[in-house]
PDB file of N, CA and C in Angstrom:
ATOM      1  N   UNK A   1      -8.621   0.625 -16.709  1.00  0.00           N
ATOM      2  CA  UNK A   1      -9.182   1.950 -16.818  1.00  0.00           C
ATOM      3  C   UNK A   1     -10.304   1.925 -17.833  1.00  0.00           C
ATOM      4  N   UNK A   2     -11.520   2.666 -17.787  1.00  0.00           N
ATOM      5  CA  UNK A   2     -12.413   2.596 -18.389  1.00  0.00           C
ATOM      6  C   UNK A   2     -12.450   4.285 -18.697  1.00  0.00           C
ATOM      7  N   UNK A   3     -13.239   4.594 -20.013  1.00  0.00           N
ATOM      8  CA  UNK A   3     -12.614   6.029 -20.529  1.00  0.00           C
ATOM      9  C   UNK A   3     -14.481   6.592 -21.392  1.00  0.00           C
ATOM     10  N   UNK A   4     -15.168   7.145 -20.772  1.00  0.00           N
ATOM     11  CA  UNK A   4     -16.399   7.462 -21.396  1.00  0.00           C
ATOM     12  C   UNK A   4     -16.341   8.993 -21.672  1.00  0.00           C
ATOM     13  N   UNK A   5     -16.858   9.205 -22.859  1.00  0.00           N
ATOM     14  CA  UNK A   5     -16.606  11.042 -22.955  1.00  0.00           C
ATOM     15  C   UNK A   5     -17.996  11.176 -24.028  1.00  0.00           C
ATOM     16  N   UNK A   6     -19.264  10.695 -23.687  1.00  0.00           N
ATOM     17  CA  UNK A   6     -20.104  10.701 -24.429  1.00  0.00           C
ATOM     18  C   UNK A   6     -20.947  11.934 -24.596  1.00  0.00           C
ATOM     19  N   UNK A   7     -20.906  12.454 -23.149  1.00  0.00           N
ATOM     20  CA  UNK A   7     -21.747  13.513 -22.714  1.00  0.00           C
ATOM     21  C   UNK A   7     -20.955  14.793 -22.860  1.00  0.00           C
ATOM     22  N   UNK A   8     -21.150  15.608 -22.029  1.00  0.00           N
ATOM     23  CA  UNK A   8     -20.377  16.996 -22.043  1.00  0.00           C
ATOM     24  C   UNK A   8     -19.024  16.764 -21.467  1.00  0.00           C
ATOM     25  N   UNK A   9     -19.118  15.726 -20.386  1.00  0.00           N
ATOM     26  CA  UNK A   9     -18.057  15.334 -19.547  1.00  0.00           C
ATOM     27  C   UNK A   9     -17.876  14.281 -19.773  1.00  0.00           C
ATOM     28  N   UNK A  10     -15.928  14.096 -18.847  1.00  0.00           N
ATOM     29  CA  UNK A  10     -15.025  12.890 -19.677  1.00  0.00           C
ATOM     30  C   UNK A  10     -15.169  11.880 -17.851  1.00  0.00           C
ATOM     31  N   UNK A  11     -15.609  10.964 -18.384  1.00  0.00           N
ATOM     32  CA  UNK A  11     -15.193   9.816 -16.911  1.00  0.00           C
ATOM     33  C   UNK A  11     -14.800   9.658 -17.161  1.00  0.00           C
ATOM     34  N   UNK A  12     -13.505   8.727 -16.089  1.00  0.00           N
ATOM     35  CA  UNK A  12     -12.775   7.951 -15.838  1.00  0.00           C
ATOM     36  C   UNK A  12     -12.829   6.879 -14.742  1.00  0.00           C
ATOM     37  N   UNK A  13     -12.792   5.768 -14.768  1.00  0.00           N
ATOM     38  CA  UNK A  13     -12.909   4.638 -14.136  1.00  0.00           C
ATOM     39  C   UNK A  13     -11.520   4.125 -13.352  1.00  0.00           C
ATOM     40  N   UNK A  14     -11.249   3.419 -12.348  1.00  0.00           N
ATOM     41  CA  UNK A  14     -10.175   3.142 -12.130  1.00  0.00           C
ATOM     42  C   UNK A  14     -10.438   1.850 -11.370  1.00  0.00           C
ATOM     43  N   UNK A  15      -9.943   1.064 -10.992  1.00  0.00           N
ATOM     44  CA  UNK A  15     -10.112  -0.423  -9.785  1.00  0.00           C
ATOM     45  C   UNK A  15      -8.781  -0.165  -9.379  1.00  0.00           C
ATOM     46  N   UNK A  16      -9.180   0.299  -7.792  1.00  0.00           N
ATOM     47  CA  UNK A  16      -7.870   0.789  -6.886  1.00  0.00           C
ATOM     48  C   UNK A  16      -8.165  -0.208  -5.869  1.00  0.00           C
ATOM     49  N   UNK A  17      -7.353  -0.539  -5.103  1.00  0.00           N
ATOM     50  CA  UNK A  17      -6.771  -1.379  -3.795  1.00  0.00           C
ATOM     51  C   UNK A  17      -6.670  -0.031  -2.377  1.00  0.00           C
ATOM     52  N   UNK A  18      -7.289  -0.024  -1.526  1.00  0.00           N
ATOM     53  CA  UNK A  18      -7.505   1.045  -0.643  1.00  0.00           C
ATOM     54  C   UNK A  18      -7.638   0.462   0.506  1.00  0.00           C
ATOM     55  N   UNK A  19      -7.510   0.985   1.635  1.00  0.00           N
ATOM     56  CA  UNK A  19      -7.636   0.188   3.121  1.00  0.00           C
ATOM     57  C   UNK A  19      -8.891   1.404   3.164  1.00  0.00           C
ATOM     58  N   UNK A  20      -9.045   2.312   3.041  1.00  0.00           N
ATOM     59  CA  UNK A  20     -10.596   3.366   3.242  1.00  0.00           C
ATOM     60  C   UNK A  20     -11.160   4.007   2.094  1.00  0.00           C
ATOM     61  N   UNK A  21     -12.260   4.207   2.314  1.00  0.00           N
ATOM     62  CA  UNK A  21     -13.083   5.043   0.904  1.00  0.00           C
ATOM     63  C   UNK A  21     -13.055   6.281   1.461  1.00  0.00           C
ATOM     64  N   UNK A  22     -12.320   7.210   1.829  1.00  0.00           N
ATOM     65  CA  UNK A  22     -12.398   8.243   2.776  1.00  0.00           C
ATOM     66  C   UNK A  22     -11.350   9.143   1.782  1.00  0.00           C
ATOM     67  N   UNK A  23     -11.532  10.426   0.820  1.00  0.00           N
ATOM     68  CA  UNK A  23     -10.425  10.765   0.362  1.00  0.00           C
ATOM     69  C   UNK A  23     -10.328  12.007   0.783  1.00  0.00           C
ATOM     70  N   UNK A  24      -9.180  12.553   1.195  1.00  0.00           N
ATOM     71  CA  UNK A  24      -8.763  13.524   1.988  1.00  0.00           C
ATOM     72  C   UNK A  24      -8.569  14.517   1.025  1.00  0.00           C
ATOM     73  N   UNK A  25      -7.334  14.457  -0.109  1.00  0.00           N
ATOM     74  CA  UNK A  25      -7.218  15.523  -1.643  1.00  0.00           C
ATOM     75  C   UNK A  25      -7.057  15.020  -2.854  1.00  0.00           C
ATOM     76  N   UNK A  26      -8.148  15.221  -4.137  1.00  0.00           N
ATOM     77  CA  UNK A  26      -8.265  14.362  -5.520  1.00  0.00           C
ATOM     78  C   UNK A  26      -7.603  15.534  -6.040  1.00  0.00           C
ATOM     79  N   UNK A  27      -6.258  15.576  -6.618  1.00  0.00           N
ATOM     80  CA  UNK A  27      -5.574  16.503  -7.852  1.00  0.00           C
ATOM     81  C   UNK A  27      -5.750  15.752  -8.933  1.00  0.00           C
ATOM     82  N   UNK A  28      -5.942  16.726  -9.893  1.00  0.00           N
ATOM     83  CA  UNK A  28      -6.167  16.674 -11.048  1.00  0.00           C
ATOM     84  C   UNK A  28      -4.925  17.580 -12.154  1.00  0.00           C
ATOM     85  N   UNK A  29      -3.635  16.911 -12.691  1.00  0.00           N
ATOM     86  CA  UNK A  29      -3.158  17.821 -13.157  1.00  0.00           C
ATOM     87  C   UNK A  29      -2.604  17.539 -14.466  1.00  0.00           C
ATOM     88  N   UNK A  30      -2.962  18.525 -16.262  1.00  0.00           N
ATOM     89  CA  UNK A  30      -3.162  18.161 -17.314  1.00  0.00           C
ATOM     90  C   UNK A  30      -0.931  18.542 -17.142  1.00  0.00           C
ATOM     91  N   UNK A  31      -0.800  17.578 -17.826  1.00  0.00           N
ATOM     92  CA  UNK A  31       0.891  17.598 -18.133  1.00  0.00           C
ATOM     93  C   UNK A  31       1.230  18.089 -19.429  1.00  0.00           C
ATOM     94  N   UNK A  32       2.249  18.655 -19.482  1.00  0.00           N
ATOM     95  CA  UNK A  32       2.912  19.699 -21.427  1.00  0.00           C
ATOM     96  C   UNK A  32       4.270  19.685 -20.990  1.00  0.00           C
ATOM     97  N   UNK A  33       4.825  19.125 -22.065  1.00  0.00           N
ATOM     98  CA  UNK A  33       6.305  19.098 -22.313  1.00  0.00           C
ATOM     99  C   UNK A  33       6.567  20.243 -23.137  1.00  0.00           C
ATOM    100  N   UNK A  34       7.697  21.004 -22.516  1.00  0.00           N
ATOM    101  CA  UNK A  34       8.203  22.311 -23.127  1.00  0.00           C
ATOM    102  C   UNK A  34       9.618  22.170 -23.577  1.00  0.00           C
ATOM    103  N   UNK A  35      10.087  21.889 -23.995  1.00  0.00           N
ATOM    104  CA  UNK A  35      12.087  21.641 -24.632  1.00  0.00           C
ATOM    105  C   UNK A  35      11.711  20.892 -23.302  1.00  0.00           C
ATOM    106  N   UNK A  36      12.151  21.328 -22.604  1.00  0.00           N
ATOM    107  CA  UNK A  36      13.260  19.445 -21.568  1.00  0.00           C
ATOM    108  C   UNK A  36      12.669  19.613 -20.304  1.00  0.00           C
ATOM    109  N   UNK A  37      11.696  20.344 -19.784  1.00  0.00           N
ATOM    110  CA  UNK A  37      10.953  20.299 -18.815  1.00  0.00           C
ATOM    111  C   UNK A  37       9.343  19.906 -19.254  1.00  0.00           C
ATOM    112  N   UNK A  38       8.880  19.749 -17.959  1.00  0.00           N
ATOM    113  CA  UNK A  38       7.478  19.025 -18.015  1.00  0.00           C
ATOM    114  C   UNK A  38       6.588  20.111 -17.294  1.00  0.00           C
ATOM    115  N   UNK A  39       5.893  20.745 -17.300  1.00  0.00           N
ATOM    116  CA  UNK A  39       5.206  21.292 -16.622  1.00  0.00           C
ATOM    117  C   UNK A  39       3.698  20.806 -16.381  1.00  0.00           C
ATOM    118  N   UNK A  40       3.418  21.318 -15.493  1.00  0.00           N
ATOM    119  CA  UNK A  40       1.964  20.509 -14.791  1.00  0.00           C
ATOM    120  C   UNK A  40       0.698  21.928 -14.543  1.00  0.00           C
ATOM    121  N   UNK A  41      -0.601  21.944 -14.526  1.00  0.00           N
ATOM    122  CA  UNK A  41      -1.727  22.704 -14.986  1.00  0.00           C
ATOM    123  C   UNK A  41      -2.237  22.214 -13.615  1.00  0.00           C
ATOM    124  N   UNK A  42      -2.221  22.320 -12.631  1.00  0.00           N
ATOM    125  CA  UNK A  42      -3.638  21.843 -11.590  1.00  0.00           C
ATOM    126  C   UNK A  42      -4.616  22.361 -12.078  1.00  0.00           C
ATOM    127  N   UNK A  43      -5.707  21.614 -12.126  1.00  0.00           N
ATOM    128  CA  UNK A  43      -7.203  22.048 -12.274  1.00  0.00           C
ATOM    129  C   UNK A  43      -7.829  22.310 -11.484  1.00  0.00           C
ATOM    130  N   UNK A  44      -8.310  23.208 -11.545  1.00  0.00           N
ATOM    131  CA  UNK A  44      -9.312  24.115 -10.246  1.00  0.00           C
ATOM    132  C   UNK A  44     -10.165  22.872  -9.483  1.00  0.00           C
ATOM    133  N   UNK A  45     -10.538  22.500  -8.245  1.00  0.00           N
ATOM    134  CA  UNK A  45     -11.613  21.561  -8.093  1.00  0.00           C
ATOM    135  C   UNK A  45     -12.783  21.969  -8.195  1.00  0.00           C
ATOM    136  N   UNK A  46     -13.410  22.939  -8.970  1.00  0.00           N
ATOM    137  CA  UNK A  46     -14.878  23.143  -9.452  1.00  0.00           C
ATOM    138  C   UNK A  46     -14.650  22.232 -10.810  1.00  0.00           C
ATOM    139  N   UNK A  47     -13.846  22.043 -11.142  1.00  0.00           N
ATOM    140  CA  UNK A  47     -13.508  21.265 -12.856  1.00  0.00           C
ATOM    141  C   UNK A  47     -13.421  19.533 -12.620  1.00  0.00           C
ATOM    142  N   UNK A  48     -13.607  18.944 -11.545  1.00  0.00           N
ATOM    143  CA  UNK A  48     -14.260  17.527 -11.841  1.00  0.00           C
ATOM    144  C   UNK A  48     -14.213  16.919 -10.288  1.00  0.00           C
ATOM    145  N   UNK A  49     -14.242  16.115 -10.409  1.00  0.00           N
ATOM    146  CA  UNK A  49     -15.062  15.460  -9.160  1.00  0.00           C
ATOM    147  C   UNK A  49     -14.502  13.787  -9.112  1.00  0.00           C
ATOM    148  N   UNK A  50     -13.839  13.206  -7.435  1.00  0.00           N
ATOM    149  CA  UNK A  50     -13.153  12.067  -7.609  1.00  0.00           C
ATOM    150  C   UNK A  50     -14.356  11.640  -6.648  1.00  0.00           C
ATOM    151  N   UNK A  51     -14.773  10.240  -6.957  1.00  0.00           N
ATOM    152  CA  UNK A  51     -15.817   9.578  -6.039  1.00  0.00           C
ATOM    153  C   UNK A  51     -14.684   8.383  -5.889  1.00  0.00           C
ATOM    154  N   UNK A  52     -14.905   7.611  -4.284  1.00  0.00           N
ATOM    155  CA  UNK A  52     -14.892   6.036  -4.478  1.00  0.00           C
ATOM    156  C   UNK A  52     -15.966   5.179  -4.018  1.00  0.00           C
ATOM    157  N   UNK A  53     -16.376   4.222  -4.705  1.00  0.00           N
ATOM    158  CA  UNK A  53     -16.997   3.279  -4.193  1.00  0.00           C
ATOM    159  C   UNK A  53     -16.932   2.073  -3.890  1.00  0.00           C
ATOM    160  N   UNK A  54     -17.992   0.827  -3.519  1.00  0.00           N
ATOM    161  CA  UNK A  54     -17.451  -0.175  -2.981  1.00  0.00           C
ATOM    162  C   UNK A  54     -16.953   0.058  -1.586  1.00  0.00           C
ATOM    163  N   UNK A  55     -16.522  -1.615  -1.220  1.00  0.00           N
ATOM    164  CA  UNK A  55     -16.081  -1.727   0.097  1.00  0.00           C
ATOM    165  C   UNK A  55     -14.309  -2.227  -0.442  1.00  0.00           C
ATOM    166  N   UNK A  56     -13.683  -1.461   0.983  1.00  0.00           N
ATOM    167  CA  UNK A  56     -12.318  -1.644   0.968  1.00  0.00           C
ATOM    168  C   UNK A  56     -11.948  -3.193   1.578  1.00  0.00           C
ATOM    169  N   UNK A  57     -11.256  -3.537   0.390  1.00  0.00           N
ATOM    170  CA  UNK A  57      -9.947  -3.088  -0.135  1.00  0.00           C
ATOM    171  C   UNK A  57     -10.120  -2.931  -1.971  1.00  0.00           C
ATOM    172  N   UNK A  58     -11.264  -3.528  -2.235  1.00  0.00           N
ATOM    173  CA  UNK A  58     -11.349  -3.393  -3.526  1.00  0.00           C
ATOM    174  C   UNK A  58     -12.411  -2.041  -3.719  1.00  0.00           C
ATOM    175  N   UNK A  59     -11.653  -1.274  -4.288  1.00  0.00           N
ATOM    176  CA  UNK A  59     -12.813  -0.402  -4.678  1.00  0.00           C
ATOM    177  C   UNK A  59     -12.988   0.717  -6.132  1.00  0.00           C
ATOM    178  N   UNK A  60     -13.906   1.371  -6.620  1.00  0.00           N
ATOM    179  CA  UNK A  60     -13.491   1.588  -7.290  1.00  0.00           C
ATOM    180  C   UNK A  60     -13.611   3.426  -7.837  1.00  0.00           C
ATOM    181  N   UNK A  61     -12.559   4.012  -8.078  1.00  0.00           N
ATOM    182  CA  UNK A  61     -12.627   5.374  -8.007  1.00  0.00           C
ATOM    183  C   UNK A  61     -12.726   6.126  -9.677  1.00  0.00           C
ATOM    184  N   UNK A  62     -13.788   6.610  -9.566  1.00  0.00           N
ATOM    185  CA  UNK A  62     -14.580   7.549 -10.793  1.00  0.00           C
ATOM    186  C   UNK A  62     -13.844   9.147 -10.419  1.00  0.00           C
ATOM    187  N   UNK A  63     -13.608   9.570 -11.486  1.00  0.00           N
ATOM    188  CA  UNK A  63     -12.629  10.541 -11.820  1.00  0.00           C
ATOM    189  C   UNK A  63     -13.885  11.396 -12.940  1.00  0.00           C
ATOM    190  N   UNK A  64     -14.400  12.608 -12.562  1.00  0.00           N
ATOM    191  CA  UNK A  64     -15.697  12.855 -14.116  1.00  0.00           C
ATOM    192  C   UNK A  64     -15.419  14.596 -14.291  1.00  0.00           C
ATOM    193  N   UNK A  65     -14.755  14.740 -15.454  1.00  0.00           N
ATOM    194  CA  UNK A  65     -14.319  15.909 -15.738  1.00  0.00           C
ATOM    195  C   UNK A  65     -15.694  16.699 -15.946  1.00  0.00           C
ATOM    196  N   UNK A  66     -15.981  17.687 -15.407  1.00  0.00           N
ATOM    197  CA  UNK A  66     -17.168  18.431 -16.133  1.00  0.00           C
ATOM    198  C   UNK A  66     -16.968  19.527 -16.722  1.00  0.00           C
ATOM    199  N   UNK A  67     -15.454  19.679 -16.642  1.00  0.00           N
ATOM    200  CA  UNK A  67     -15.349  21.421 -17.503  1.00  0.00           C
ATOM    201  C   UNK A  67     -14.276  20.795 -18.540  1.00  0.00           C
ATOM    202  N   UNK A  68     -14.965  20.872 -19.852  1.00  0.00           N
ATOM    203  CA  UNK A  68     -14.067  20.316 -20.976  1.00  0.00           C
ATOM    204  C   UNK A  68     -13.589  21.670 -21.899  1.00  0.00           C
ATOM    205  N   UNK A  69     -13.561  22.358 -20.817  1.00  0.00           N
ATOM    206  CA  UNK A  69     -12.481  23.659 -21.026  1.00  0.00           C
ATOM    207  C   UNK A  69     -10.999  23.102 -21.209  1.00  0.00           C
ATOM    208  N   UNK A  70     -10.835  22.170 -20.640  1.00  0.00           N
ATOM    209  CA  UNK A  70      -9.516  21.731 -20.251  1.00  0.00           C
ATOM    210  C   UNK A  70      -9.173  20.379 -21.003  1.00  0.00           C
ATOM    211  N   UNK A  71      -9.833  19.721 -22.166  1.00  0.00           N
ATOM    212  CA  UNK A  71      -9.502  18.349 -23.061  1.00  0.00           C
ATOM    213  C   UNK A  71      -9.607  19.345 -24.614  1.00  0.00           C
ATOM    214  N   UNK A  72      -8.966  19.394 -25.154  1.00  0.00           N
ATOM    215  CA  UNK A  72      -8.836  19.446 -26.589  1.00  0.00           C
ATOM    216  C   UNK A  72      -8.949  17.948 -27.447  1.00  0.00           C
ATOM    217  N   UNK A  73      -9.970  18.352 -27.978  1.00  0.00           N
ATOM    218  CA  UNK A  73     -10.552  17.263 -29.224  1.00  0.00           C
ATOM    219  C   UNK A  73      -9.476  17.160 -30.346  1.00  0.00           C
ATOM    220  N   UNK A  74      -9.077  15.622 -30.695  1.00  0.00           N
ATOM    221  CA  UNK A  74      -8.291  15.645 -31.720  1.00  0.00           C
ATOM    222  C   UNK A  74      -6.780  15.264 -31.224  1.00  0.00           C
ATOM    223  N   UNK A  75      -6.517  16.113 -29.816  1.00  0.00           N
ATOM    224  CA  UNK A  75      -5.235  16.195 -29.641  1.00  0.00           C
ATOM    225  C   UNK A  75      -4.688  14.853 -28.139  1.00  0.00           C
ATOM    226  N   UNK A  76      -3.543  14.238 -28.063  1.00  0.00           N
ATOM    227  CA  UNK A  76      -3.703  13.260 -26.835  1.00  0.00           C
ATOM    228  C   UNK A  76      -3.079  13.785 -25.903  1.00  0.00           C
ATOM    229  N   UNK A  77      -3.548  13.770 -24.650  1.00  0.00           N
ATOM    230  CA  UNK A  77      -2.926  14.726 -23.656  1.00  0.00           C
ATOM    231  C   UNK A  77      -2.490  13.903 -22.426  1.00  0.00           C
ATOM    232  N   UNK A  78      -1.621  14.652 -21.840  1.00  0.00           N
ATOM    233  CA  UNK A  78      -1.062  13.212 -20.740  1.00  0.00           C
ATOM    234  C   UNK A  78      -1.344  14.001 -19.600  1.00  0.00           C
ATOM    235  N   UNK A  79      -2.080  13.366 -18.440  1.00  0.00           N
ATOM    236  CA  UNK A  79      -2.614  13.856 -17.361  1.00  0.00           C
ATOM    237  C   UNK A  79      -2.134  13.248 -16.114  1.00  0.00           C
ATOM    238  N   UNK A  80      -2.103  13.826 -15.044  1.00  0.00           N
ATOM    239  CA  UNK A  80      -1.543  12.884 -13.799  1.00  0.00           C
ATOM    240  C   UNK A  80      -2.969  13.163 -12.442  1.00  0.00           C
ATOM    241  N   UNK A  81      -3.093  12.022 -11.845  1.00  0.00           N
ATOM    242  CA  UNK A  81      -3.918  12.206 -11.241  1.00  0.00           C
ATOM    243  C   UNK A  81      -3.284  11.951  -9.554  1.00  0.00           C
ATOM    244  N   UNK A  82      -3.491  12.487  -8.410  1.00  0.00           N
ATOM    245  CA  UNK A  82      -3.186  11.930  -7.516  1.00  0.00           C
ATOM    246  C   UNK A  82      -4.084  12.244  -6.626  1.00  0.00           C
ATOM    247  N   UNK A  83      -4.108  11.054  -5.484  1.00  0.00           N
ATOM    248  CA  UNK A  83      -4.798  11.075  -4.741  1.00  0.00           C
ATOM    249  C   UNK A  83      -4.523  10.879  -3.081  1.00  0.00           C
ATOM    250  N   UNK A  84      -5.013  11.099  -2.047  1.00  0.00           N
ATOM    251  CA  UNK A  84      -4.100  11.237  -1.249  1.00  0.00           C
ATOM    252  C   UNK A  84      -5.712  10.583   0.261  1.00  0.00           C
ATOM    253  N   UNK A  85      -5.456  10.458   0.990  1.00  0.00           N
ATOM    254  CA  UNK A  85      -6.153   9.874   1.950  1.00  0.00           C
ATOM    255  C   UNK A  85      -5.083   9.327   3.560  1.00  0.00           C
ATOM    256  N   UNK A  86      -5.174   8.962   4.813  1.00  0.00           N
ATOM    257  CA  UNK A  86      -4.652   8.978   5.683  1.00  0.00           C
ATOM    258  C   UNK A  86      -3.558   8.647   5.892  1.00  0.00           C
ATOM    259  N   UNK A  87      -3.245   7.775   4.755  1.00  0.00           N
ATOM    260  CA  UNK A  87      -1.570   6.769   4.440  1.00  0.00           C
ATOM    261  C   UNK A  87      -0.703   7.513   3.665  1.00  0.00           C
ATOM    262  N   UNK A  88      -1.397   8.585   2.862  1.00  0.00           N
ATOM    263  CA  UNK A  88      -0.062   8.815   2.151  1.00  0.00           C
ATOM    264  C   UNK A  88      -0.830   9.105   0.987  1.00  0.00           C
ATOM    265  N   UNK A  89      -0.426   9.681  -0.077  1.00  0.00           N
ATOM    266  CA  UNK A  89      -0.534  10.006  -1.587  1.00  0.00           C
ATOM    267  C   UNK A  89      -0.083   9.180  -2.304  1.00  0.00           C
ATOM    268  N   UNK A  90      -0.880   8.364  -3.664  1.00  0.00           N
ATOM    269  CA  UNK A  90      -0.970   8.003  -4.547  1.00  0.00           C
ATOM    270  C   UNK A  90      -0.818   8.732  -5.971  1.00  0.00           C
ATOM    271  N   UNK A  91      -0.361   8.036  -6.634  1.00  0.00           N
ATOM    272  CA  UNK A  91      -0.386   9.195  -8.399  1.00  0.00           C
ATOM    273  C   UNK A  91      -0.690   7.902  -9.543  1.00  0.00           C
ATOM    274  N   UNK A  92      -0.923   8.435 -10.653  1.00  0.00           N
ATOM    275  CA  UNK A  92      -0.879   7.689 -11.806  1.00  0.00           C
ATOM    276  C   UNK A  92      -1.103   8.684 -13.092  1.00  0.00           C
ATOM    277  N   UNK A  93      -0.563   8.556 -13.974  1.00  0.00           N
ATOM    278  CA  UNK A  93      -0.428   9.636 -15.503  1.00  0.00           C
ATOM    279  C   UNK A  93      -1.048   8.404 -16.384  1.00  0.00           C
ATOM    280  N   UNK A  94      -1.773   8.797 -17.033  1.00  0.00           N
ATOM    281  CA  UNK A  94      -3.184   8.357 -17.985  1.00  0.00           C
ATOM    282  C   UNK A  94      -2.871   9.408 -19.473  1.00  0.00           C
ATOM    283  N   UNK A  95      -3.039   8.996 -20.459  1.00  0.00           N
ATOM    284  CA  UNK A  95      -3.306   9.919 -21.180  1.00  0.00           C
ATOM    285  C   UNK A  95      -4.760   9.576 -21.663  1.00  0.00           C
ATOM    286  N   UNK A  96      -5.443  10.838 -22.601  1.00  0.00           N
ATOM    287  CA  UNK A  96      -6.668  10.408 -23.136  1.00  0.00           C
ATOM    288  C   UNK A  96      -6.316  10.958 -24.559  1.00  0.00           C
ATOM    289  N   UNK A  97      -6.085  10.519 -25.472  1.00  0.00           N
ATOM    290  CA  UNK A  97      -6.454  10.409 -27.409  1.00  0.00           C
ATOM    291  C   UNK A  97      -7.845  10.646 -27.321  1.00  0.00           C
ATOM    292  N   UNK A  98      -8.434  12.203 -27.194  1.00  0.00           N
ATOM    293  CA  UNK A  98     -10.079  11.941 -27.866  1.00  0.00           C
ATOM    294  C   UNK A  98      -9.965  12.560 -29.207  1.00  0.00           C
ATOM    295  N   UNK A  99     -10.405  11.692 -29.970  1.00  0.00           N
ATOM    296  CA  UNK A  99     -10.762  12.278 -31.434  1.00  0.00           C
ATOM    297  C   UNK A  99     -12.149  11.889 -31.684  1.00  0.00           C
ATOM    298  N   UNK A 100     -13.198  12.728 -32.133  1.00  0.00           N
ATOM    299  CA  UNK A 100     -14.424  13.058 -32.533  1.00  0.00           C
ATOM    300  C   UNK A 100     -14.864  12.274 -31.563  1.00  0.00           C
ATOM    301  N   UNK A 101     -14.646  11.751 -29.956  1.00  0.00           N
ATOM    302  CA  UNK A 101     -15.736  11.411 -29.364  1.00  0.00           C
ATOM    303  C   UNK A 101     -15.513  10.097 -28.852  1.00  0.00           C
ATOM    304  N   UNK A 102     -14.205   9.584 -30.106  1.00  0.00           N
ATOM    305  CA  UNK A 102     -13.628   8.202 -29.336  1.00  0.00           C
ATOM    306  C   UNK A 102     -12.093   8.121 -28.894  1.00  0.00           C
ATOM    307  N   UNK A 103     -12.098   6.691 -28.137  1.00  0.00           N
ATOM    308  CA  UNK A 103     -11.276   6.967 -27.200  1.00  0.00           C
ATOM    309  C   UNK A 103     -10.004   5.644 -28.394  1.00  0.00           C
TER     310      UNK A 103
END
């Protein structure tokens, strides 16, 4: 995973294994533990944008937050991403630690 948050917005990098570059639904959802449950935030899809590129089977999928309405500076937040295309849905939980800008 590669983690850039230089600009206004936070990329994310990934090197995924895919039989198509074709993505059907990119969720985006910030995770908070409350006493003993987990609850999950979907993010609107005006709030970032999943690309893939490359040729399949190696390819590689950019994740680029543009509404940093939703990252608090300082604080590390655990996020789940899933992705979904003709086979089936994929997931993975990432957190990001941004403090003043680094990762």
């Amino acid at each position: 995973m590669k983690f850039d948050n230089r600009n206004t917005s936070v990329r994310i990098e990934y090197r995924v294994r895919v039989h198509t570059n074709v993505i059907e639904k990119c969720k985006l959802k910030k995770l908070q533990s409350n006493s003993q449950k987990v609850l999950a935030f979907l993010l609107p899809p005006t709030a970032f944008r999943c690309l893939l590129t490359g040729q399949p089977p190696d390819l590689m999928l950019t994740v680029v937050m543009d509404d940093m309405n939703y990252v608090i500076e300082g604080a590390e937040q655990l996020w789940r991403l899933e992705l979904t295309n003709d086979k089936g849905t994929g997931s993975v939980e990432f957190s990001l630690p941004i403090v003043d800008g680094e990762v």
